[in-house]
Protein backbone atom coordinates (compact mmCIF):
# COMPACT_ATOMS: atom_id res chain seq x y z
CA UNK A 1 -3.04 25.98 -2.14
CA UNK A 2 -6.16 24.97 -3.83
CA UNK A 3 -7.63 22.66 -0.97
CA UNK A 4 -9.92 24.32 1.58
CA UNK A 5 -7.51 24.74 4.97
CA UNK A 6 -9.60 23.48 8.31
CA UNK A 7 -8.50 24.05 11.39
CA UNK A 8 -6.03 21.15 12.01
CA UNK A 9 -4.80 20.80 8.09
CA UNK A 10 -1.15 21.11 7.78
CA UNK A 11 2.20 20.52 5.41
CA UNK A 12 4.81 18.26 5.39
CA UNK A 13 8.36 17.96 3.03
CA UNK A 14 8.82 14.42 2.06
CA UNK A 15 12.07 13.23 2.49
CA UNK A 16 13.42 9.61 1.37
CA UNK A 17 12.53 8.33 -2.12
CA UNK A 18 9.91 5.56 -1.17
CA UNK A 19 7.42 7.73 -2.34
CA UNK A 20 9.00 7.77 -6.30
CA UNK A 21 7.62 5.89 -9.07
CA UNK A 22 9.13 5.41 -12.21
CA UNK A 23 5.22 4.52 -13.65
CA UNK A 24 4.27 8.74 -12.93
CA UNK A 25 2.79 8.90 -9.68
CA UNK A 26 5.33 10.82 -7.65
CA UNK A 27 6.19 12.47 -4.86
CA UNK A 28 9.97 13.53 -5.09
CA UNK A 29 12.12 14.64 -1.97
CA UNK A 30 11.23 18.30 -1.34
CA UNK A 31 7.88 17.72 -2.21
CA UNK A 32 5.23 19.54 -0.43
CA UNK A 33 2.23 17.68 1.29
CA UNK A 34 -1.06 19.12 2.87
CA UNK A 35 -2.69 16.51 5.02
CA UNK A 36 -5.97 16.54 6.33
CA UNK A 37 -6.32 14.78 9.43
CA UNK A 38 -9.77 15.13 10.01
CA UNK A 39 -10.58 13.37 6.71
CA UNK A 40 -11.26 9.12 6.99
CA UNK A 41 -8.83 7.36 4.74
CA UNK A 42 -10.27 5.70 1.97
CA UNK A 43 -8.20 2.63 0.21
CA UNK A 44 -6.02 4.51 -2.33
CA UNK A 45 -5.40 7.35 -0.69
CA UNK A 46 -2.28 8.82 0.04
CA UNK A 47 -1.74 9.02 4.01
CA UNK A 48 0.13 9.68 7.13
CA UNK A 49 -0.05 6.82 9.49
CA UNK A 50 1.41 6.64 13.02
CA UNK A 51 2.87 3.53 14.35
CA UNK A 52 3.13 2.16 17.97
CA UNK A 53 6.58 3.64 18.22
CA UNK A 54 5.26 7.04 17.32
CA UNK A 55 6.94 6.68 13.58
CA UNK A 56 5.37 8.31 11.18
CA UNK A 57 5.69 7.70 7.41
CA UNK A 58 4.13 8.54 4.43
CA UNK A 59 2.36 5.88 1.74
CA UNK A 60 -0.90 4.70 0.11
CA UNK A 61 -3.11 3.12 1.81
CA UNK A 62 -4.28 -0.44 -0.30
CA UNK A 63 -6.45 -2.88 0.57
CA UNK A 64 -6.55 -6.85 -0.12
CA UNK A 65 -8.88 -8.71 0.94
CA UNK A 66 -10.56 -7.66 3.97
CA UNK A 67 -6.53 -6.19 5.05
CA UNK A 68 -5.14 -2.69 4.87
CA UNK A 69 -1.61 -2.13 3.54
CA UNK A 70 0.83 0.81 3.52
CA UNK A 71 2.10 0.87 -0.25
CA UNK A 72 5.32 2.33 -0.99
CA UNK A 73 5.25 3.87 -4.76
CA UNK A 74 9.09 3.07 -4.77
CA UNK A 75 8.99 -1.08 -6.21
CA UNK A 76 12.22 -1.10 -4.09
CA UNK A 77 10.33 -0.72 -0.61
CA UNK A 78 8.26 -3.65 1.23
CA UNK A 79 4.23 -2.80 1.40
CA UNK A 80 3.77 -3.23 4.97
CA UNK A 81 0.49 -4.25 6.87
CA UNK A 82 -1.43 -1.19 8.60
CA UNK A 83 -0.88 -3.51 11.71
CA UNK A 84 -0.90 -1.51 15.01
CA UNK A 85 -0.34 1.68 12.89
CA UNK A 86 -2.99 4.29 12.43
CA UNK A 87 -3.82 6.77 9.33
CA UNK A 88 -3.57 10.25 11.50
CA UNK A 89 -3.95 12.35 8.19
CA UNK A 90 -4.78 12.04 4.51
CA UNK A 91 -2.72 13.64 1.69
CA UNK A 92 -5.39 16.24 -0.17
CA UNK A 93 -2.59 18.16 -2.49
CA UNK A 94 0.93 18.45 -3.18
CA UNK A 95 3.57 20.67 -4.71
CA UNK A 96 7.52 20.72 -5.54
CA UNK A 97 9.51 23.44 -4.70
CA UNK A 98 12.23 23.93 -6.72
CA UNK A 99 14.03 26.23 -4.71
């Protein structure tokens, strides 16, 4: 890992494919996240957000006019208003395991 670790920073696997991109930004099932959750989201960062179900998923955060979004990279997934949702962690670096 690269990033510096706080106290709270952990890593997650991504699983599902919402998070492919055929245009090169990618982050392919078995992939390897380290989220900072002490870090405010920016637009265009990569995040985990927190709905009011307690779902959590993994996308980029957009903005569009004075709205956030949660982007899928996948063109074959909705982007989704931030809503009642809430970033609880920002992506800082990821890796793919192989095996």
């Amino acid at each position: 890992m690269s990033v510096p670790v706080k106290r709270h920073t952990y890593a997650l696997a991504v699983r599902g494919d919402s998070m492919v991109s055929e245009a090169g930004d990618s982050f392919p099932p078995g992939s390897i996240i380290v989220v900072e959750p002490e870090l405010a989201a920016v637009p265009g960062d990569y995040v985990i957000a927190l709905s009011g179900d307690g779902a959590t998923t993994f996308k980029q955060l957009v903005k569009d006019g004075g709205d956030l979004y949660l982007k899928p990279l996948n063109a074959r997934y909705p982007i989704k208003p931030l809503d009642g949702a809430r970033v609880v962690g920002v992506v800082r670096e990821f890796s793919k395991r192989f095996r």
